[in-house]
PDB file of N, CA and C in Angstrom:
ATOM      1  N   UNK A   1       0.848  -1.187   0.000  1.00  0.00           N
ATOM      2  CA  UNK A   1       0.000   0.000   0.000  1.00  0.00           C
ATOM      3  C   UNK A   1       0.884   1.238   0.000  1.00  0.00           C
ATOM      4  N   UNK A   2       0.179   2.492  -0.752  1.00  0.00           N
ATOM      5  CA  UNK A   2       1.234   3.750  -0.687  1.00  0.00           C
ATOM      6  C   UNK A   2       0.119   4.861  -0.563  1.00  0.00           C
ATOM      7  N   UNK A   3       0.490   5.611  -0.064  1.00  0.00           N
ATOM      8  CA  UNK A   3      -0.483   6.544   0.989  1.00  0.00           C
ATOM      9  C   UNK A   3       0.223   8.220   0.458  1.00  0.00           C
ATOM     10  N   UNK A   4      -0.200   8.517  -0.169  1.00  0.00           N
ATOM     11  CA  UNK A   4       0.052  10.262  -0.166  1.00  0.00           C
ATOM     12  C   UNK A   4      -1.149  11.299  -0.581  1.00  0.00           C
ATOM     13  N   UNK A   5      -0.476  12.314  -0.666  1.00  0.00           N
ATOM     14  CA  UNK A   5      -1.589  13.876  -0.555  1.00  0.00           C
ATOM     15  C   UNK A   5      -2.413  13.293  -2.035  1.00  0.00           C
ATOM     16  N   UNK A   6      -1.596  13.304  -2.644  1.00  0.00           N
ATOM     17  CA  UNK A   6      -1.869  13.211  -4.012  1.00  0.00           C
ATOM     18  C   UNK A   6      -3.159  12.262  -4.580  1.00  0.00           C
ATOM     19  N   UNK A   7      -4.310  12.326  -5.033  1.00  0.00           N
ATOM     20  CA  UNK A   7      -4.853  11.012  -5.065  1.00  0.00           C
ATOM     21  C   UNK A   7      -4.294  10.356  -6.360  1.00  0.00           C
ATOM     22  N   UNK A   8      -2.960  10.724  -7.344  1.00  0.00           N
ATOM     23  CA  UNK A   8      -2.820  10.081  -8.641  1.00  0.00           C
ATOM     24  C   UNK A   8      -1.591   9.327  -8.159  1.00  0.00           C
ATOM     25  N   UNK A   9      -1.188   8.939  -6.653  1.00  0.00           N
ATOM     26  CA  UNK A   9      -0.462   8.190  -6.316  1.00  0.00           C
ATOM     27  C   UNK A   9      -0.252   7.160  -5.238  1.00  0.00           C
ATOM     28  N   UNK A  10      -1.639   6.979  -4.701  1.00  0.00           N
ATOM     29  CA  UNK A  10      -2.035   6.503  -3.814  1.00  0.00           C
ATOM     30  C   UNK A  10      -2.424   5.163  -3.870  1.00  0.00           C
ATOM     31  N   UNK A  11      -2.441   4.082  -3.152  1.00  0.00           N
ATOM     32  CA  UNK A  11      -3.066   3.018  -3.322  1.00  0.00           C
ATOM     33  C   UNK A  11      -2.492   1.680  -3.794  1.00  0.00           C
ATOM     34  N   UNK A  12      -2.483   0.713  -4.314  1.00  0.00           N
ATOM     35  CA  UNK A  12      -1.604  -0.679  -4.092  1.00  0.00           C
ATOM     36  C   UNK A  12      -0.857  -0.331  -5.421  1.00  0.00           C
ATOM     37  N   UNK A  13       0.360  -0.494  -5.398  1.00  0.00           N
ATOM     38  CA  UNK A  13       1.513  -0.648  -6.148  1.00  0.00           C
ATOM     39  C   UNK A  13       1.817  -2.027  -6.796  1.00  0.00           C
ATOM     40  N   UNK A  14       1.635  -2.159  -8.039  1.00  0.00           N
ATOM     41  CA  UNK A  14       1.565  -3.936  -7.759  1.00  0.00           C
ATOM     42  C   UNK A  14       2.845  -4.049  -9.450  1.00  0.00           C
ATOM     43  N   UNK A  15       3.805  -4.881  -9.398  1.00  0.00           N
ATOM     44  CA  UNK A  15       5.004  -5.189 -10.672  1.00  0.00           C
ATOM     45  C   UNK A  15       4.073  -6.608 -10.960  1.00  0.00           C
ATOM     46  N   UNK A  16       3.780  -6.342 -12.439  1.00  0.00           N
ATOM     47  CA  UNK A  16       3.369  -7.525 -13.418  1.00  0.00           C
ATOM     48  C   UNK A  16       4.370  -8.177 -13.981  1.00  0.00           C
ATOM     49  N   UNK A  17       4.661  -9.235 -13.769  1.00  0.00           N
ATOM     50  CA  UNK A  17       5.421 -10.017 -14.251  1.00  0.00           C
ATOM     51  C   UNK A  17       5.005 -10.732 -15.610  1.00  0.00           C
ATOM     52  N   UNK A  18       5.614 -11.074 -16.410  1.00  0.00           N
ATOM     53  CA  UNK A  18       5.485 -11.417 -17.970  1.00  0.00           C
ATOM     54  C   UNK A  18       4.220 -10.372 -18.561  1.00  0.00           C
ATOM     55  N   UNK A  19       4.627  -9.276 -18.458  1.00  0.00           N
ATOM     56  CA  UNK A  19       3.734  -8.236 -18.328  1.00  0.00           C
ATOM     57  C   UNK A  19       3.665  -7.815 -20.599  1.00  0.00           C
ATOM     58  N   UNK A  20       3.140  -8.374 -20.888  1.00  0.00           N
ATOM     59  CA  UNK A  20       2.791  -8.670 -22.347  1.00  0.00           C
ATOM     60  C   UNK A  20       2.919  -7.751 -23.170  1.00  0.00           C
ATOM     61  N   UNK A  21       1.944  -6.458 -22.546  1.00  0.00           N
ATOM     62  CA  UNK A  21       1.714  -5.132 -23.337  1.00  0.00           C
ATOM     63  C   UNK A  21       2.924  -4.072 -23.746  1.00  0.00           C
ATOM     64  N   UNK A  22       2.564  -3.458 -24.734  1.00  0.00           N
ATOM     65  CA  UNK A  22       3.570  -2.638 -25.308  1.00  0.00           C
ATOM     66  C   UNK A  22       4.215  -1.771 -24.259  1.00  0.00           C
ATOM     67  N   UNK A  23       5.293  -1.698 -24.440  1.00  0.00           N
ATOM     68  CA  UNK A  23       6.448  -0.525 -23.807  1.00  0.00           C
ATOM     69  C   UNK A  23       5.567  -0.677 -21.571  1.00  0.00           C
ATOM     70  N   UNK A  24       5.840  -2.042 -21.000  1.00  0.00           N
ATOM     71  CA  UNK A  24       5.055  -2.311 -19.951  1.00  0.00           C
ATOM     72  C   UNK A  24       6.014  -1.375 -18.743  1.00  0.00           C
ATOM     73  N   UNK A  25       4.683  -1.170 -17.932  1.00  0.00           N
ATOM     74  CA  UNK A  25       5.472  -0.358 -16.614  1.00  0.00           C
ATOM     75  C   UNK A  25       6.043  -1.257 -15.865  1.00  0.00           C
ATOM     76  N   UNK A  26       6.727  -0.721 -15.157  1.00  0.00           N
ATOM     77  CA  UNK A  26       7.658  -0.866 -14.006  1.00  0.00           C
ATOM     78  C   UNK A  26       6.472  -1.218 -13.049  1.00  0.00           C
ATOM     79  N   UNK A  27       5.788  -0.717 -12.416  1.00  0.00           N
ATOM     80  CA  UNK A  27       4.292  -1.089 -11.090  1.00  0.00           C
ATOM     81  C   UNK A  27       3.332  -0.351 -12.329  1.00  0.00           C
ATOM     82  N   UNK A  28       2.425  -1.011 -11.742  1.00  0.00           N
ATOM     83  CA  UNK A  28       0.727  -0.369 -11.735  1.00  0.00           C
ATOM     84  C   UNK A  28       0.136   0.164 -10.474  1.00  0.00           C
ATOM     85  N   UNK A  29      -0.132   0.809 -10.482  1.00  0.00           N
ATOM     86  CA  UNK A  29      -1.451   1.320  -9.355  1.00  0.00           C
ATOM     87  C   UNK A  29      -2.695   1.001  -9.293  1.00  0.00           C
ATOM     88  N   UNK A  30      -3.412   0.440  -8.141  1.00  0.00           N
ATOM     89  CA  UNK A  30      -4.589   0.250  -8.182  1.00  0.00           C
ATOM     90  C   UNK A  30      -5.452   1.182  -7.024  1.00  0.00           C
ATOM     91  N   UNK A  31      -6.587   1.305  -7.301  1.00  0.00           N
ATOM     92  CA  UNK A  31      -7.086   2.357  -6.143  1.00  0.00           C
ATOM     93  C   UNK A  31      -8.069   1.164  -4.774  1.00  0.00           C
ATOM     94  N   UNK A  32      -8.093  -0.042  -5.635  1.00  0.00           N
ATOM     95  CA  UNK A  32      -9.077  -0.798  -4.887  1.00  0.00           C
ATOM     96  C   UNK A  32      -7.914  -0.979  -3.532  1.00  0.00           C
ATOM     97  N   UNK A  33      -8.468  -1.620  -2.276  1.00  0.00           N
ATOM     98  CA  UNK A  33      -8.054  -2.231  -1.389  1.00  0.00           C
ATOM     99  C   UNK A  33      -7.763  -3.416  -0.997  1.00  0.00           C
ATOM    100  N   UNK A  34      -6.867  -3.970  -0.168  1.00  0.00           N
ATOM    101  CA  UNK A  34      -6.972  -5.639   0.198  1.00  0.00           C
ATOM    102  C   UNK A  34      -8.309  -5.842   0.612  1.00  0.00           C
ATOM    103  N   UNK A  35      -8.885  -5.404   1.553  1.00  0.00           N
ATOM    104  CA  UNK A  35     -10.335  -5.893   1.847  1.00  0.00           C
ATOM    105  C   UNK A  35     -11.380  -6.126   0.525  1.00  0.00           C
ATOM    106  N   UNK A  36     -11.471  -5.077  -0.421  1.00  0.00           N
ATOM    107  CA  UNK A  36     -11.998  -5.134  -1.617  1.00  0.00           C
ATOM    108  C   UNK A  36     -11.322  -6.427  -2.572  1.00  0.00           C
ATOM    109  N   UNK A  37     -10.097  -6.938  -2.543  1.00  0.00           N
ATOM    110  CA  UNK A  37      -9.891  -7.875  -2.794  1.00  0.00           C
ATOM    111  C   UNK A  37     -10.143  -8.993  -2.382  1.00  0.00           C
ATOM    112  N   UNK A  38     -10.350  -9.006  -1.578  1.00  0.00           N
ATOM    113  CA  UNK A  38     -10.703 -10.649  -0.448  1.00  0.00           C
ATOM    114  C   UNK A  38      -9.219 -10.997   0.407  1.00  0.00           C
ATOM    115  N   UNK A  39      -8.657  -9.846   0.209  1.00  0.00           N
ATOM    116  CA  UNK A  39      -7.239 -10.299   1.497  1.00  0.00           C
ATOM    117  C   UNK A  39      -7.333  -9.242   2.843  1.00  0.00           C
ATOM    118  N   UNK A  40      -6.741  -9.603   3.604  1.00  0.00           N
ATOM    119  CA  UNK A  40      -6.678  -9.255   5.035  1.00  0.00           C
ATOM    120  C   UNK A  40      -5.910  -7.868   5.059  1.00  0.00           C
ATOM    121  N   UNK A  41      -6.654  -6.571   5.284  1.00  0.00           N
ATOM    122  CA  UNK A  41      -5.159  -5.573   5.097  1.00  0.00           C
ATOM    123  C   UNK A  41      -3.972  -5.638   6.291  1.00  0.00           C
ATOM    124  N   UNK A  42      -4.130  -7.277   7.783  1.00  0.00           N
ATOM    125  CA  UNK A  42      -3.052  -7.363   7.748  1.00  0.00           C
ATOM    126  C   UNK A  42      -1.931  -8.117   6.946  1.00  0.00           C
ATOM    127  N   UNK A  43      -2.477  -8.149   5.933  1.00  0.00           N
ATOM    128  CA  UNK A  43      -1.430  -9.448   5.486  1.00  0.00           C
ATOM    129  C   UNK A  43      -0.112  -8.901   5.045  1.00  0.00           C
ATOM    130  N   UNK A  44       1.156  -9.619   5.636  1.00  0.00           N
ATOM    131  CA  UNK A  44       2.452  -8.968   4.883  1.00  0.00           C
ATOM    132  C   UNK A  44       2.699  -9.173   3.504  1.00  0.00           C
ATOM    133  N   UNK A  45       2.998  -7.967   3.201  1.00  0.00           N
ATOM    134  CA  UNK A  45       3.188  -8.002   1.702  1.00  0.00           C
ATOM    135  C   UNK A  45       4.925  -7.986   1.134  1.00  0.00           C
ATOM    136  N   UNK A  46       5.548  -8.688   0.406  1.00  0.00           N
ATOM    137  CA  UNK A  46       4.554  -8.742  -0.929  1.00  0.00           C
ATOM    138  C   UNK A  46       3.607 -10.207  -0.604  1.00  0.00           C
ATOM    139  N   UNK A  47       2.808  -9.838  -1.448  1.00  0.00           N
ATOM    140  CA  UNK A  47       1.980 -11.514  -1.693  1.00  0.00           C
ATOM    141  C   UNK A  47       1.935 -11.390  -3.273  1.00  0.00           C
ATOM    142  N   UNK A  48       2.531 -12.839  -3.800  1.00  0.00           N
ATOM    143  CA  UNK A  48       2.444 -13.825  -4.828  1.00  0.00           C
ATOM    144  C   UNK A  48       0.997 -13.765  -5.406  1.00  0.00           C
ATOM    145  N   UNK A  49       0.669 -12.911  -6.416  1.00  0.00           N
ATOM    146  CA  UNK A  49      -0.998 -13.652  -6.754  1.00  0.00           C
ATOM    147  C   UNK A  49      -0.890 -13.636  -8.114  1.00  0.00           C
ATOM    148  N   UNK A  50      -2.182 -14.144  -9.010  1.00  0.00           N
ATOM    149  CA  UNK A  50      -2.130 -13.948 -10.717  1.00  0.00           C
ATOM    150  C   UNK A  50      -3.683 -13.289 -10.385  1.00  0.00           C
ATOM    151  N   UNK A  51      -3.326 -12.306 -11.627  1.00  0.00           N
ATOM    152  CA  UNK A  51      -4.987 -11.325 -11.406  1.00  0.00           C
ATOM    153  C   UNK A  51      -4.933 -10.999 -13.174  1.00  0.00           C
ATOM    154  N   UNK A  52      -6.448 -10.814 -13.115  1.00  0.00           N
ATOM    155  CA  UNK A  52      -6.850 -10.301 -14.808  1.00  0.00           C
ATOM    156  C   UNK A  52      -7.062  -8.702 -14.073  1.00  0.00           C
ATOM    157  N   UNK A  53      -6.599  -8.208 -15.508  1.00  0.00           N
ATOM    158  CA  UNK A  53      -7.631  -6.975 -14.785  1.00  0.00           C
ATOM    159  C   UNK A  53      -7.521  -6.188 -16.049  1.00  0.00           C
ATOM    160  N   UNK A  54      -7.894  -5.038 -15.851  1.00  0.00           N
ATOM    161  CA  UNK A  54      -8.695  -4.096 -16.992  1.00  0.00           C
ATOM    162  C   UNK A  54      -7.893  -2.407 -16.841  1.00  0.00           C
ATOM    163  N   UNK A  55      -7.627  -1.650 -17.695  1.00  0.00           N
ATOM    164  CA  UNK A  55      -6.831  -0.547 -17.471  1.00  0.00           C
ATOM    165  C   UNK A  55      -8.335   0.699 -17.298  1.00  0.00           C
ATOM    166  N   UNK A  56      -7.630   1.142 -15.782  1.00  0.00           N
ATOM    167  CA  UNK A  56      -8.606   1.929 -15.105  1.00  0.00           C
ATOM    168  C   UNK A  56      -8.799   3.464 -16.673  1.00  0.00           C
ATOM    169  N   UNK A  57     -10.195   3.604 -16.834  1.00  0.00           N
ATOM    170  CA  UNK A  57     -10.439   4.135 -17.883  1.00  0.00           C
ATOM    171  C   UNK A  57     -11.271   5.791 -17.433  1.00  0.00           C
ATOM    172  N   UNK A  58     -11.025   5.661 -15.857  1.00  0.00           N
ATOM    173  CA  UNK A  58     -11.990   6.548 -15.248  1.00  0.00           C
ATOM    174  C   UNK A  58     -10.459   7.877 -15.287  1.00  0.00           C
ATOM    175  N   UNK A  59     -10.879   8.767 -14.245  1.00  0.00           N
ATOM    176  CA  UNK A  59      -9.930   9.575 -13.776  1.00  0.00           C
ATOM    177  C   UNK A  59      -8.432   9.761 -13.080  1.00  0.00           C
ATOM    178  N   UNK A  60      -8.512   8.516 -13.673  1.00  0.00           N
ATOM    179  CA  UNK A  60      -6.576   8.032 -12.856  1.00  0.00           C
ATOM    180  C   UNK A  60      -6.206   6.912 -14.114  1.00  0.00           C
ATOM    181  N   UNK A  61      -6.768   6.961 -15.319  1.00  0.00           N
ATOM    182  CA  UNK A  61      -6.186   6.250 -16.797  1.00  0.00           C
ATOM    183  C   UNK A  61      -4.808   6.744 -16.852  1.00  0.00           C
ATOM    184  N   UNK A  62      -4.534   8.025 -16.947  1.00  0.00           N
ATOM    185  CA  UNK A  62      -3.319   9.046 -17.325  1.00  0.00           C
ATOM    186  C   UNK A  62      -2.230   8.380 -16.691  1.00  0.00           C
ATOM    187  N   UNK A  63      -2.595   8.033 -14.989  1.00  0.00           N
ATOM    188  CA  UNK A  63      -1.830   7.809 -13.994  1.00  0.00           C
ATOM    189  C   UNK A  63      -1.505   6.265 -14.110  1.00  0.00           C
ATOM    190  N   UNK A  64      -1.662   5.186 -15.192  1.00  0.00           N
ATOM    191  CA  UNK A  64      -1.931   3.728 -15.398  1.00  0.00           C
ATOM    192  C   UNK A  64      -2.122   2.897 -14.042  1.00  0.00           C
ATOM    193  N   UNK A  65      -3.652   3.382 -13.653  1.00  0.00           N
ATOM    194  CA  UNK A  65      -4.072   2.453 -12.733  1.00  0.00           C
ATOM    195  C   UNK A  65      -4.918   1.726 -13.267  1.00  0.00           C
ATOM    196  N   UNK A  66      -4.854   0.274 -13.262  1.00  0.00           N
ATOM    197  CA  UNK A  66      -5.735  -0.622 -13.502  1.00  0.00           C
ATOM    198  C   UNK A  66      -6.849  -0.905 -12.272  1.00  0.00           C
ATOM    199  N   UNK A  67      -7.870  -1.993 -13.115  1.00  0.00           N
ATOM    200  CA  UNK A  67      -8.947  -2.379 -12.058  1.00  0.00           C
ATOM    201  C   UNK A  67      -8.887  -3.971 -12.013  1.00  0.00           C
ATOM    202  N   UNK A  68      -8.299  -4.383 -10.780  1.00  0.00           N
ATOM    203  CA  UNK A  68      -8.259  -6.099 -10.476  1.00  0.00           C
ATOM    204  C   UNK A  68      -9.620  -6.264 -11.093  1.00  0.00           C
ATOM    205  N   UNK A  69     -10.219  -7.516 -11.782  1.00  0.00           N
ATOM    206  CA  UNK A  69     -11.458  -8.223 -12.200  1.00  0.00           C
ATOM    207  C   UNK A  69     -11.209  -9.960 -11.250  1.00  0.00           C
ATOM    208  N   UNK A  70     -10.069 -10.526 -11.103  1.00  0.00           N
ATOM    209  CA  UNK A  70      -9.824 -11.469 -10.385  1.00  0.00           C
ATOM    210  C   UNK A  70      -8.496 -11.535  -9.511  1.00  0.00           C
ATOM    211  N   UNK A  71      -8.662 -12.319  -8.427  1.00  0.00           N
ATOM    212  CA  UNK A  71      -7.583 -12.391  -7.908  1.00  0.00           C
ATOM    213  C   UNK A  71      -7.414 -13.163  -6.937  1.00  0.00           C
ATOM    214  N   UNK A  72      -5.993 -14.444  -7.587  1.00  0.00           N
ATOM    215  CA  UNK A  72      -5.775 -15.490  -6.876  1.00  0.00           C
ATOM    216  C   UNK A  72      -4.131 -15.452  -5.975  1.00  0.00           C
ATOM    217  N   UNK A  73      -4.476 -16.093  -4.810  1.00  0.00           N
ATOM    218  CA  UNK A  73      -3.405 -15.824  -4.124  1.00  0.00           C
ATOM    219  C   UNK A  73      -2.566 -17.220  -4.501  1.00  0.00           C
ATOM    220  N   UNK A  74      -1.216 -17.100  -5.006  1.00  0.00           N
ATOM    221  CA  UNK A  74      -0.220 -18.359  -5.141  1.00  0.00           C
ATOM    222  C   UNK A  74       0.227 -18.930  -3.896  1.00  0.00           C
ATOM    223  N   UNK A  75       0.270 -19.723  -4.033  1.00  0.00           N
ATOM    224  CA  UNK A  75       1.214 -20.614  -2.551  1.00  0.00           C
ATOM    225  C   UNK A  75       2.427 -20.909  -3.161  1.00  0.00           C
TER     226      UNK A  75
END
């Protein structure tokens, strides 16, 4: 989680691995929460998961935050 004034920088930081798309970022941002995910916001992070998700198209697109659609935790 990352927490500032700013709302175009706030919120879960997450590195996609075999990350497909053209010229891919370094992290994504998401605005959702662990609770909104189905994880514990104590859980230590990092956590291992595979997620689909969709490029946030609302008011933080600019900022490449996506929107989790699934999300599985790896063991």
């Amino acid at each position: 989680m990352r927490e500032c004034a700013s709302p175009a920088c706030g919120g879960l930081l997450l590195t996609i691995n075999n990350d497909t798309s053209k010229n891919p970022r370094p992290f994504y941002h998401s605005r959702q929460t662990l609770t909104q995910l189905g994880l514990s916001e104590s859980s230590k992070l990092p956590i291992g998961v595979s997620i689909n998700y969709k490029p946030d198209t609302g008011v933080f697109a600019e900022f490449h935050y996506i929107v989790i659609t699934r999300l599985k935790v790896l063991n």
